[in-house]
PDB file of N, CA and C in Angstrom:
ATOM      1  N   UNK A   1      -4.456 -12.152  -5.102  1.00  0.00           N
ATOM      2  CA  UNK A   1      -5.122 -12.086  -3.809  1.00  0.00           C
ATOM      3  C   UNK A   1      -5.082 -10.635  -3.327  1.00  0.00           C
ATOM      4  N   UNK A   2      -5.930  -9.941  -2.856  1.00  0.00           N
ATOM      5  CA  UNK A   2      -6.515  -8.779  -2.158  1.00  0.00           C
ATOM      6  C   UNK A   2      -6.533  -8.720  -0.882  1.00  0.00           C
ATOM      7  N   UNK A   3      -6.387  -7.547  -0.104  1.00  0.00           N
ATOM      8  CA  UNK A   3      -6.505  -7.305   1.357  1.00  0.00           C
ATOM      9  C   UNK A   3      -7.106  -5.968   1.091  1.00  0.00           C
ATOM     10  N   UNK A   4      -7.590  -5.404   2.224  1.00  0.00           N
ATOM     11  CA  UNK A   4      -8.277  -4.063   2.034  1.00  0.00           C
ATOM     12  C   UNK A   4      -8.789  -3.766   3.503  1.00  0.00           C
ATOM     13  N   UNK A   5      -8.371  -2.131   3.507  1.00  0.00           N
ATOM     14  CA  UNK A   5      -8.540  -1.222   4.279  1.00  0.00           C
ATOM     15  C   UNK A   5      -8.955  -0.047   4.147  1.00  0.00           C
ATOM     16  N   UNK A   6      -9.485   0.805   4.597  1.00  0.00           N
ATOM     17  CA  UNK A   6     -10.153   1.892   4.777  1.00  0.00           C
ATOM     18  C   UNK A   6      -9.299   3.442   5.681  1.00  0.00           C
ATOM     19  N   UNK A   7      -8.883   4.098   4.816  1.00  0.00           N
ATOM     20  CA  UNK A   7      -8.011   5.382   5.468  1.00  0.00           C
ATOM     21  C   UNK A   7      -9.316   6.630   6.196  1.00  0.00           C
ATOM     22  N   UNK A   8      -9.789   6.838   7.404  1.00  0.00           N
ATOM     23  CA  UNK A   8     -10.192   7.538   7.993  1.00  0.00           C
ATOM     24  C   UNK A   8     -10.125   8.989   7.834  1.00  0.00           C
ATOM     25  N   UNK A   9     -10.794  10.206   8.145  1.00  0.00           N
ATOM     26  CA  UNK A   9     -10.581  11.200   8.522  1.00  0.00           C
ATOM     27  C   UNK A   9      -9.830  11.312   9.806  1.00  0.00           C
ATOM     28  N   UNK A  10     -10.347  10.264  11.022  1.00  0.00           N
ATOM     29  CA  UNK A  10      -9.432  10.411  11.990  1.00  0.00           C
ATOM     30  C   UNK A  10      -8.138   9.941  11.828  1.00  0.00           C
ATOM     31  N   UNK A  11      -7.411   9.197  11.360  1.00  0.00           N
ATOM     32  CA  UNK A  11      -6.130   8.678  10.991  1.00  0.00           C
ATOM     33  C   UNK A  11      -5.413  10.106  11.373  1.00  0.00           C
ATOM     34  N   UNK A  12      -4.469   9.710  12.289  1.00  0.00           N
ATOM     35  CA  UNK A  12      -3.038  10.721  12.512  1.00  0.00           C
ATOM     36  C   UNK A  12      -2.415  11.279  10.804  1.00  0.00           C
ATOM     37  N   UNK A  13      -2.275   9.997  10.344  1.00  0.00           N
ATOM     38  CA  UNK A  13      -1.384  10.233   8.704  1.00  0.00           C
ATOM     39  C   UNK A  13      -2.068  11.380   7.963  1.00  0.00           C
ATOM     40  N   UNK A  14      -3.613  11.811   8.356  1.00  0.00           N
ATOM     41  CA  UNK A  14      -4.126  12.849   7.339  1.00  0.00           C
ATOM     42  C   UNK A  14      -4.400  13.896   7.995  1.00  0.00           C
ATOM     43  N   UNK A  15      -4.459  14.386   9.269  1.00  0.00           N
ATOM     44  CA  UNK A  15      -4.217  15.339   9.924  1.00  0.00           C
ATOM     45  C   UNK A  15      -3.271  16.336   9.597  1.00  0.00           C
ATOM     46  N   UNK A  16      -3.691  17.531   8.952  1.00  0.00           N
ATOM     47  CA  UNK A  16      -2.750  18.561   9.048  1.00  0.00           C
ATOM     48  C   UNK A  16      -1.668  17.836   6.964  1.00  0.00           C
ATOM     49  N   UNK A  17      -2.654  16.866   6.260  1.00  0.00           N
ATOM     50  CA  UNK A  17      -1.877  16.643   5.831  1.00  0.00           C
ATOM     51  C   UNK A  17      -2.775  16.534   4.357  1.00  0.00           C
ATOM     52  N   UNK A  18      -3.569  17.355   4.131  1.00  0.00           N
ATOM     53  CA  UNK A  18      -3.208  19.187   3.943  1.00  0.00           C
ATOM     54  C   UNK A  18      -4.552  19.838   4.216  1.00  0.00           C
ATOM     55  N   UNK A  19      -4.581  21.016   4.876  1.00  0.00           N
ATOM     56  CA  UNK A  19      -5.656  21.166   6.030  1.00  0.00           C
ATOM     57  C   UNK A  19      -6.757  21.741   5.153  1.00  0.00           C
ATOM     58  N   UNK A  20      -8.252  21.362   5.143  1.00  0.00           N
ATOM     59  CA  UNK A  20      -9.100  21.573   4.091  1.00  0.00           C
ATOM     60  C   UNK A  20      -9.143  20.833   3.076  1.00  0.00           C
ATOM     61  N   UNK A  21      -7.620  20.028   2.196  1.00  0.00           N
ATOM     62  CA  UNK A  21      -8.123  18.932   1.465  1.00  0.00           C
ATOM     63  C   UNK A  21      -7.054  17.887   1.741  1.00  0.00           C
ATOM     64  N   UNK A  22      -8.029  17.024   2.803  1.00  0.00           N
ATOM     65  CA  UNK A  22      -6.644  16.119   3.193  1.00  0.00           C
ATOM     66  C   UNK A  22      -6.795  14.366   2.416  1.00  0.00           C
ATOM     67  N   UNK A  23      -5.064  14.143   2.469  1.00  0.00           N
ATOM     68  CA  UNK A  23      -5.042  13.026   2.016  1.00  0.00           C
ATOM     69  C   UNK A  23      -4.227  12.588   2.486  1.00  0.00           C
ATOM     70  N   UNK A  24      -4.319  10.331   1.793  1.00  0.00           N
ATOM     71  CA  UNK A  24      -2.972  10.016   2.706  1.00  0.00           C
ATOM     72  C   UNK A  24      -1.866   9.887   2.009  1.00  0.00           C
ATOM     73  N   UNK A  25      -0.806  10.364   2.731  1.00  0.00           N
ATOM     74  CA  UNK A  25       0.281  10.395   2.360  1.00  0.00           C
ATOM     75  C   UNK A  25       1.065   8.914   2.095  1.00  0.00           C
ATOM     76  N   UNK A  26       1.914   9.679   1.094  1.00  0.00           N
ATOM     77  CA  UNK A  26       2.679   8.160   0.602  1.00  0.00           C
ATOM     78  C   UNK A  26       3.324   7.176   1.314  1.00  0.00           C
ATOM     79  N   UNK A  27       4.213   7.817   2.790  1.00  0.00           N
ATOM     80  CA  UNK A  27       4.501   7.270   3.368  1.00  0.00           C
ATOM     81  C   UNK A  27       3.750   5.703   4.273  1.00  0.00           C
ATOM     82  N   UNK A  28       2.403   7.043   4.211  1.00  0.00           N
ATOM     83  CA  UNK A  28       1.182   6.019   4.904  1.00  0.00           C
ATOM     84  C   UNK A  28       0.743   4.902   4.348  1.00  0.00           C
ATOM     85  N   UNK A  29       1.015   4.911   2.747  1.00  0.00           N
ATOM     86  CA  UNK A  29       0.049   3.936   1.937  1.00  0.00           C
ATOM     87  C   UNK A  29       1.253   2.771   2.058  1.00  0.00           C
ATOM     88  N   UNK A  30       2.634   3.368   1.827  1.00  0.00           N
ATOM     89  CA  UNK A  30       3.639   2.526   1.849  1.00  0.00           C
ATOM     90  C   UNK A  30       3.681   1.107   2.945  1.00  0.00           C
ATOM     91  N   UNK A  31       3.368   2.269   4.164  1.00  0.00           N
ATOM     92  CA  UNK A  31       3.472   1.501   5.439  1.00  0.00           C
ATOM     93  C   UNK A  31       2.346   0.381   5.611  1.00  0.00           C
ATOM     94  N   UNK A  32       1.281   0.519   5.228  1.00  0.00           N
ATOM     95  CA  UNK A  32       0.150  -0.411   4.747  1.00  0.00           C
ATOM     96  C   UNK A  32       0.532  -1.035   4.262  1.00  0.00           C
ATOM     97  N   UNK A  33       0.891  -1.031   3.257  1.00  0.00           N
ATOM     98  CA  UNK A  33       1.741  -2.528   2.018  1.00  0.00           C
ATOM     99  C   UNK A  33       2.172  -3.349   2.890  1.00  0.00           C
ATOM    100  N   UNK A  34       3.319  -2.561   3.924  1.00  0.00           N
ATOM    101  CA  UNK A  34       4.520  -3.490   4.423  1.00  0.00           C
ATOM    102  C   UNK A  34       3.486  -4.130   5.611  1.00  0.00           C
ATOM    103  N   UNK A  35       2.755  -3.416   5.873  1.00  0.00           N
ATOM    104  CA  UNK A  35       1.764  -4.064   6.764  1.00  0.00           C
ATOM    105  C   UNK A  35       1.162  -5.096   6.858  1.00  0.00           C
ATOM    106  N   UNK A  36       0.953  -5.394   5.586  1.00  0.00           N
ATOM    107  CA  UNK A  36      -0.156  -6.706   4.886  1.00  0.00           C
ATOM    108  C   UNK A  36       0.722  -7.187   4.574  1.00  0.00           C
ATOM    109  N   UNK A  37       1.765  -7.244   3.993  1.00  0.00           N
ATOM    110  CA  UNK A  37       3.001  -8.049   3.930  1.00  0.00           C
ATOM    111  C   UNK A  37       3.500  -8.964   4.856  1.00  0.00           C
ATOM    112  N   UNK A  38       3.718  -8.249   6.155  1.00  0.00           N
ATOM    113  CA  UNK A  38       4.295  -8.913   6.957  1.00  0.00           C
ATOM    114  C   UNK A  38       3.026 -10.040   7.442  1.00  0.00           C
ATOM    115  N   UNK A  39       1.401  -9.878   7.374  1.00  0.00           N
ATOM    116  CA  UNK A  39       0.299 -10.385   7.837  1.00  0.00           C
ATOM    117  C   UNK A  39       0.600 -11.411   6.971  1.00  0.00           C
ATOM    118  N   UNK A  40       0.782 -11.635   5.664  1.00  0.00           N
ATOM    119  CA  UNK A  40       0.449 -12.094   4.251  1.00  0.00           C
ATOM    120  C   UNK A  40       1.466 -13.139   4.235  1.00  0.00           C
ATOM    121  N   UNK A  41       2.738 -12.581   4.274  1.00  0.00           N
ATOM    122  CA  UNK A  41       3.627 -13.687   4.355  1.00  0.00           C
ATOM    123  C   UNK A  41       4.832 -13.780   5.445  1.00  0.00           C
ATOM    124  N   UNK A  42       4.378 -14.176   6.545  1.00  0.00           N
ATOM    125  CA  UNK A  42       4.505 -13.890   7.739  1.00  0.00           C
ATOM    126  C   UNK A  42       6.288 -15.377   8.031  1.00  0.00           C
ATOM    127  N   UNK A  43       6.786 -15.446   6.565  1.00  0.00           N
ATOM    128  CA  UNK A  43       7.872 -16.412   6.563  1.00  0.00           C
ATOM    129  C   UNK A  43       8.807 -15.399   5.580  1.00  0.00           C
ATOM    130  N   UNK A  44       8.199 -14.377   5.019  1.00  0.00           N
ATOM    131  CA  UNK A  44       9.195 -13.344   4.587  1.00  0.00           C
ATOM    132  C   UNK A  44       9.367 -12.155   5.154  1.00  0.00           C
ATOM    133  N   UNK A  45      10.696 -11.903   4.397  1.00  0.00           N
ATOM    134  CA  UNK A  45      11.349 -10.157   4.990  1.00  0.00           C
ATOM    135  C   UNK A  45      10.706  -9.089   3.426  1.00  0.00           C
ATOM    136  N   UNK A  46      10.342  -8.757   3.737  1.00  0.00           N
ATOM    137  CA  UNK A  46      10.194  -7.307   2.449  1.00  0.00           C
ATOM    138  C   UNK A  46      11.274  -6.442   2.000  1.00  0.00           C
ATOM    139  N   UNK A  47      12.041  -6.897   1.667  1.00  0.00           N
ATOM    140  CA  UNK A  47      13.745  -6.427   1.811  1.00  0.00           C
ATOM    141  C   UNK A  47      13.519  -4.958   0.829  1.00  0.00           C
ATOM    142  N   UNK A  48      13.006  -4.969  -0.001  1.00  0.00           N
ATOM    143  CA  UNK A  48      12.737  -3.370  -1.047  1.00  0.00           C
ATOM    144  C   UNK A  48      11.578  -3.283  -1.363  1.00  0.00           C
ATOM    145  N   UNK A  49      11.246  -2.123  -1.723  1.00  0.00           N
ATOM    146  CA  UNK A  49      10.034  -1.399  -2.698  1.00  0.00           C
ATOM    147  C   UNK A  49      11.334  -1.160  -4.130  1.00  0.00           C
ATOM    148  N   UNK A  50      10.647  -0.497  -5.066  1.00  0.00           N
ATOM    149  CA  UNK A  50      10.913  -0.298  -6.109  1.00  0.00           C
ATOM    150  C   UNK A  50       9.917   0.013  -7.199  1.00  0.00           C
ATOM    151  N   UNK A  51      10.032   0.959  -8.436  1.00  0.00           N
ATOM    152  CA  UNK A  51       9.304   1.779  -9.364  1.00  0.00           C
ATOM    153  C   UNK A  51       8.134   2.008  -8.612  1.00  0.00           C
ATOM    154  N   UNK A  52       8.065   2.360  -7.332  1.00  0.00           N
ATOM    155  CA  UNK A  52       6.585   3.002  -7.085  1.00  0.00           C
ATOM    156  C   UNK A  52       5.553   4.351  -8.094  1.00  0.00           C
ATOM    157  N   UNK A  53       4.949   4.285  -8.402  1.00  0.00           N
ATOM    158  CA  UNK A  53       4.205   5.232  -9.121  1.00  0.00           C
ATOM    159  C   UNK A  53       2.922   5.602  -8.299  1.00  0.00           C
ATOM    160  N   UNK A  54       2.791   7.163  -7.866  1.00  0.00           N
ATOM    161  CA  UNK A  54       1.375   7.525  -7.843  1.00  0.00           C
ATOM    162  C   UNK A  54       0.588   7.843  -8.199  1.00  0.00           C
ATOM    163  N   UNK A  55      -0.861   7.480  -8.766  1.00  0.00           N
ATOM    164  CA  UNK A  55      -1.312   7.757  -9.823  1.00  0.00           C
ATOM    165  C   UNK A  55      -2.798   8.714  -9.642  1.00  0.00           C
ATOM    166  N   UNK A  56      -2.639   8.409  -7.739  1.00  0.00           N
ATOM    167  CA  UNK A  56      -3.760   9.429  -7.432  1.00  0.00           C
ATOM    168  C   UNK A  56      -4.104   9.526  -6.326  1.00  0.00           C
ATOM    169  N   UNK A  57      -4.864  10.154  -5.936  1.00  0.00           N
ATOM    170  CA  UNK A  57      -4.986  10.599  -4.615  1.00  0.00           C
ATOM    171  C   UNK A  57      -5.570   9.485  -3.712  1.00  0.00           C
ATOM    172  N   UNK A  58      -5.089   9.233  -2.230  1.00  0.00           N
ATOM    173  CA  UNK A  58      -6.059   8.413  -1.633  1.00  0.00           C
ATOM    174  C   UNK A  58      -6.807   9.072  -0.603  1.00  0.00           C
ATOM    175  N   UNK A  59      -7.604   9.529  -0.251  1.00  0.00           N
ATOM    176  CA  UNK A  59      -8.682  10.259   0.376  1.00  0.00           C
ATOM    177  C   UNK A  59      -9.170   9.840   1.979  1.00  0.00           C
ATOM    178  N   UNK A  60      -9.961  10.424   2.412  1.00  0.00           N
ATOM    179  CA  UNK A  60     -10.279   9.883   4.139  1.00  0.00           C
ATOM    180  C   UNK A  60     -11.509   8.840   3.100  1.00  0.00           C
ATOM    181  N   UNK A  61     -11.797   7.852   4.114  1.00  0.00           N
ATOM    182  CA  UNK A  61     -12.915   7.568   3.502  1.00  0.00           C
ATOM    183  C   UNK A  61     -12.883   6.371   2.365  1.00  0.00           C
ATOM    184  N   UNK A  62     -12.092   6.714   1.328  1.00  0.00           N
ATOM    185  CA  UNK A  62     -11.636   5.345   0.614  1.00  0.00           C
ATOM    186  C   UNK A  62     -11.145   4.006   1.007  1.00  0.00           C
ATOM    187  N   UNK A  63     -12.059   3.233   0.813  1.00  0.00           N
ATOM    188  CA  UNK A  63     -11.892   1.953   0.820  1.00  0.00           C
ATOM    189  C   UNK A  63     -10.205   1.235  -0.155  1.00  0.00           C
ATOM    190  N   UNK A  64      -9.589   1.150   0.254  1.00  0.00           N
ATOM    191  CA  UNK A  64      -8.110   0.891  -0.682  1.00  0.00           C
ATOM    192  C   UNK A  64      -8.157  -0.655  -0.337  1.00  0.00           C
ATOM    193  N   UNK A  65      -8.097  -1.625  -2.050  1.00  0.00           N
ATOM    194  CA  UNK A  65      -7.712  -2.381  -2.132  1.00  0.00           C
ATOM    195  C   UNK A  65      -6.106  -2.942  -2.489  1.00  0.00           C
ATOM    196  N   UNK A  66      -5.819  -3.832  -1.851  1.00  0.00           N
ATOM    197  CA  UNK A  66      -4.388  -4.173  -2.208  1.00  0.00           C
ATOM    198  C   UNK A  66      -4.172  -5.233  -3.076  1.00  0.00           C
ATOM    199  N   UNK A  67      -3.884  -5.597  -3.857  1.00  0.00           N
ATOM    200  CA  UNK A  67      -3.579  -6.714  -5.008  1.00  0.00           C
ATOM    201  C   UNK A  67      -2.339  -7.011  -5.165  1.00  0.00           C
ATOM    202  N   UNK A  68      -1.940  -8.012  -4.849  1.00  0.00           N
ATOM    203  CA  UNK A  68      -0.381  -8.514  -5.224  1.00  0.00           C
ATOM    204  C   UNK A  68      -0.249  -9.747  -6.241  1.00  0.00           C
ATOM    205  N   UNK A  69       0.483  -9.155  -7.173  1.00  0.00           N
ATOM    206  CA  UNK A  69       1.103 -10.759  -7.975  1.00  0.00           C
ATOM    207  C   UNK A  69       2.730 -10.779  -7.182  1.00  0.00           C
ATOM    208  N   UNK A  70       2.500 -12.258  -7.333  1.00  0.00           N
ATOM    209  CA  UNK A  70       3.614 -12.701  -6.365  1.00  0.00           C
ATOM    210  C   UNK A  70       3.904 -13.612  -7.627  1.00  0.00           C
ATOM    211  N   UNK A  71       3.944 -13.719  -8.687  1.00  0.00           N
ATOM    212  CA  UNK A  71       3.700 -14.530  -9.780  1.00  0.00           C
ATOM    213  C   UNK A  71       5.551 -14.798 -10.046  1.00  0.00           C
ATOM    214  N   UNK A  72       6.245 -14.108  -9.907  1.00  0.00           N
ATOM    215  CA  UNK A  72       7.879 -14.061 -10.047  1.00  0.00           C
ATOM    216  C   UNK A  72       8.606 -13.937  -8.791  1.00  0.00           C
ATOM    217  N   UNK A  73       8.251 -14.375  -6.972  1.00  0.00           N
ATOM    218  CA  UNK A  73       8.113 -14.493  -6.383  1.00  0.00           C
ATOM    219  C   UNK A  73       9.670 -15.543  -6.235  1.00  0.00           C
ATOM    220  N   UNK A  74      10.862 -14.412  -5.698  1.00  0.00           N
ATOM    221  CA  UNK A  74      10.524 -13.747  -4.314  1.00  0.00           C
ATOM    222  C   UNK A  74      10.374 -11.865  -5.269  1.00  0.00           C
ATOM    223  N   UNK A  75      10.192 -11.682  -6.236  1.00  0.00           N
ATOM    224  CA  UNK A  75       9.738 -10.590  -6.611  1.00  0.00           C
ATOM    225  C   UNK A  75       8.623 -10.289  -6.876  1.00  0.00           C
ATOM    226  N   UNK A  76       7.935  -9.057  -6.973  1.00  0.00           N
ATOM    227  CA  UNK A  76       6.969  -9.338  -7.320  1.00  0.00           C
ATOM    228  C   UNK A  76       6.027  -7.993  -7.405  1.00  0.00           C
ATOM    229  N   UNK A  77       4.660  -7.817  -7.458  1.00  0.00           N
ATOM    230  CA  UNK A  77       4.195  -6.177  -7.616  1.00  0.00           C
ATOM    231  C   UNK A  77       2.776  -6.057  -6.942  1.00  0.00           C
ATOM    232  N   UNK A  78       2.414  -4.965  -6.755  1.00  0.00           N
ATOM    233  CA  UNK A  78       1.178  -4.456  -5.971  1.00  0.00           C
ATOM    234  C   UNK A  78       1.099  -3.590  -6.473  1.00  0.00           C
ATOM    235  N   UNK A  79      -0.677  -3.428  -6.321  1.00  0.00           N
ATOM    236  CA  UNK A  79      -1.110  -2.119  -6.620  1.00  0.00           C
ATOM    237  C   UNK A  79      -1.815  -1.545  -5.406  1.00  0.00           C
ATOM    238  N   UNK A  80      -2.910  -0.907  -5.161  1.00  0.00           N
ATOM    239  CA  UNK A  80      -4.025  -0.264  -4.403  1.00  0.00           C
ATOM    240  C   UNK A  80      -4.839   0.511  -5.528  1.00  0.00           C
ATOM    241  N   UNK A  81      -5.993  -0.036  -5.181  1.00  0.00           N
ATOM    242  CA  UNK A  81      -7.027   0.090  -5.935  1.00  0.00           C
ATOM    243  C   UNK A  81      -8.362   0.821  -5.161  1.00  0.00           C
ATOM    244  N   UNK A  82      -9.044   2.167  -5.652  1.00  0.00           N
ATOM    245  CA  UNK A  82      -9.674   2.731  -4.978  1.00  0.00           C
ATOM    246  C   UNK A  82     -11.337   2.737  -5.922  1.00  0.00           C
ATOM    247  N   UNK A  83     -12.023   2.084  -5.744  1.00  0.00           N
ATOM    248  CA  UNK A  83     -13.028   1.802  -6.605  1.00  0.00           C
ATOM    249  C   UNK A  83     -12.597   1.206  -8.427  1.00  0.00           C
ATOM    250  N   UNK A  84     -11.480   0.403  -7.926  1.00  0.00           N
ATOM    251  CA  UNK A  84     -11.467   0.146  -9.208  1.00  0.00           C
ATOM    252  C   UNK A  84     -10.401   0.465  -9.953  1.00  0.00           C
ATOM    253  N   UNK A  85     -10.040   1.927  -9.442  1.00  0.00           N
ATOM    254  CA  UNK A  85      -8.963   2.356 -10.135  1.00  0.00           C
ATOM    255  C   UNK A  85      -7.860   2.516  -9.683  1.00  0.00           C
ATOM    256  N   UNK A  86      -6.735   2.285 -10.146  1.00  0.00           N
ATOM    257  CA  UNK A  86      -4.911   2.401  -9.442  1.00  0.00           C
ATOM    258  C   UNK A  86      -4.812   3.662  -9.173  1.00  0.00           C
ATOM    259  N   UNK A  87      -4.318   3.598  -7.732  1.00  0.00           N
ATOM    260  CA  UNK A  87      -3.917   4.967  -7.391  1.00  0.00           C
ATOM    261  C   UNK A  87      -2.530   4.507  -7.030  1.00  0.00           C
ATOM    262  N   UNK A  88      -1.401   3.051  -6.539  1.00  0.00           N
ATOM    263  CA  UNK A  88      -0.317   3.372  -6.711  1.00  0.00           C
ATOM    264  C   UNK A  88      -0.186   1.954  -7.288  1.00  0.00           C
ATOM    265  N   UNK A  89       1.298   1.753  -7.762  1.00  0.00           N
ATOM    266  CA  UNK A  89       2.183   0.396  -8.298  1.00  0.00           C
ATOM    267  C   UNK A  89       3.201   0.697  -7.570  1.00  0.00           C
ATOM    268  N   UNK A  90       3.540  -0.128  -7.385  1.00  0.00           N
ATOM    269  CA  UNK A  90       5.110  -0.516  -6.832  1.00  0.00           C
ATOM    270  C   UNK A  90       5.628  -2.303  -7.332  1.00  0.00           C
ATOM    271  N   UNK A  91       6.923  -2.580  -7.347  1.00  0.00           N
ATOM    272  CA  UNK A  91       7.554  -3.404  -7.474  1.00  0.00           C
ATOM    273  C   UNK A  91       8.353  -3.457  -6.142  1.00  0.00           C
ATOM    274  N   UNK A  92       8.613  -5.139  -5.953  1.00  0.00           N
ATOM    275  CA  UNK A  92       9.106  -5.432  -4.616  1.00  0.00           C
ATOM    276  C   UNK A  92       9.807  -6.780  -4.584  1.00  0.00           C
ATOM    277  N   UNK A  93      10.923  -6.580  -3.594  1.00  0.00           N
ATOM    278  CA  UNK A  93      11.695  -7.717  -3.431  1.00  0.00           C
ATOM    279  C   UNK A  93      11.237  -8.438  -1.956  1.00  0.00           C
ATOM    280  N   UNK A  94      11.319  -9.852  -1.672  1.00  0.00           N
ATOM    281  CA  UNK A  94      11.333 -10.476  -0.835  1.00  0.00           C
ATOM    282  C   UNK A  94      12.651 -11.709  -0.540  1.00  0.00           C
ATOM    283  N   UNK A  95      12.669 -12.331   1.076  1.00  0.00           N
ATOM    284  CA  UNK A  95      13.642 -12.791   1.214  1.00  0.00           C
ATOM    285  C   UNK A  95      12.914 -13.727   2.445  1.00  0.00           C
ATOM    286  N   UNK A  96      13.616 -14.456   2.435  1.00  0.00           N
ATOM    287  CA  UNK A  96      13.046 -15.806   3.302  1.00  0.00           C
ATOM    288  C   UNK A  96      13.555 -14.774   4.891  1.00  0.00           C
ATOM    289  N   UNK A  97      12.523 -14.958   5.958  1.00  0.00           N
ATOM    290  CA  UNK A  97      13.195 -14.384   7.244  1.00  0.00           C
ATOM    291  C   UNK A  97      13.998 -15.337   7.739  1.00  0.00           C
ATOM    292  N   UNK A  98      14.919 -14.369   8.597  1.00  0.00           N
ATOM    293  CA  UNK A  98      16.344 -15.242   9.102  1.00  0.00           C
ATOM    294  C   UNK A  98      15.796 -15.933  10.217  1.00  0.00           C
TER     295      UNK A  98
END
C-alpha cells in the first residue's frame, strides 16, 4: 500500500537547504514516513527506523511515493519512490500503542 506527497519549493525544510540547488533533507523525508505512519496505523507506536539508505535526491516539486511492506509486521520496510525510482529504504520496528 502507497501514500504520497508532494515536497514544495515553499516548504520551510528546503529553504536555505542548499541555496540555488535545493533539496529535501533527510530529516524531512524521515518525518513524512513517521507521518503516514502514525495516519496509517493509527493503533501503533513507530518505536525505530533502521538501515536507512539514500539513494537520491528528493527535489521541490517531486511527487514522493511511499510503499510499505508490513509483510513481517510488527517489522517491516519502506521505500519513497520518485517517478518510479527509490530514492530512500529504511527498515522499521513497530509496537502496539500503550
Amino acid at each position: 500500500m502507497s501514500e504520497v506527497f508532494t515536497v514544495t519549493s515553499q516548504s520551510p525544510c528546503v529553504q536555505g537547504h542548499f541555496p540555488g540547488a535545493p533539496i529535501a533533507p533527510g530529516a524531512y523525508l524521515l518525518g513524512m514516513i513517521h507521518k503516514t505512519f502514525i495516519e496509517r496505523f493509527p493503533e501503533s507506536v513507530l518505536t525505530q527506523f533502521g538501515k536507512v539508505k539514500f539513494q537520491g535526491a528528493v527535489l521541490p516539486g517531486d511527487e514522493v511515493r511511499i510503499v510499505w511492506d508490513e509483510s513481517r509486521w510488527p517489522k517491516g520496510k519502506v521505500q519513497l519512490l520518485v517517478a518510479g525510482e527509490c530514492r530512500l529504504t529504511a527498515s522499521f520496528t513497530a509496537q502496539p500503542n500503550a
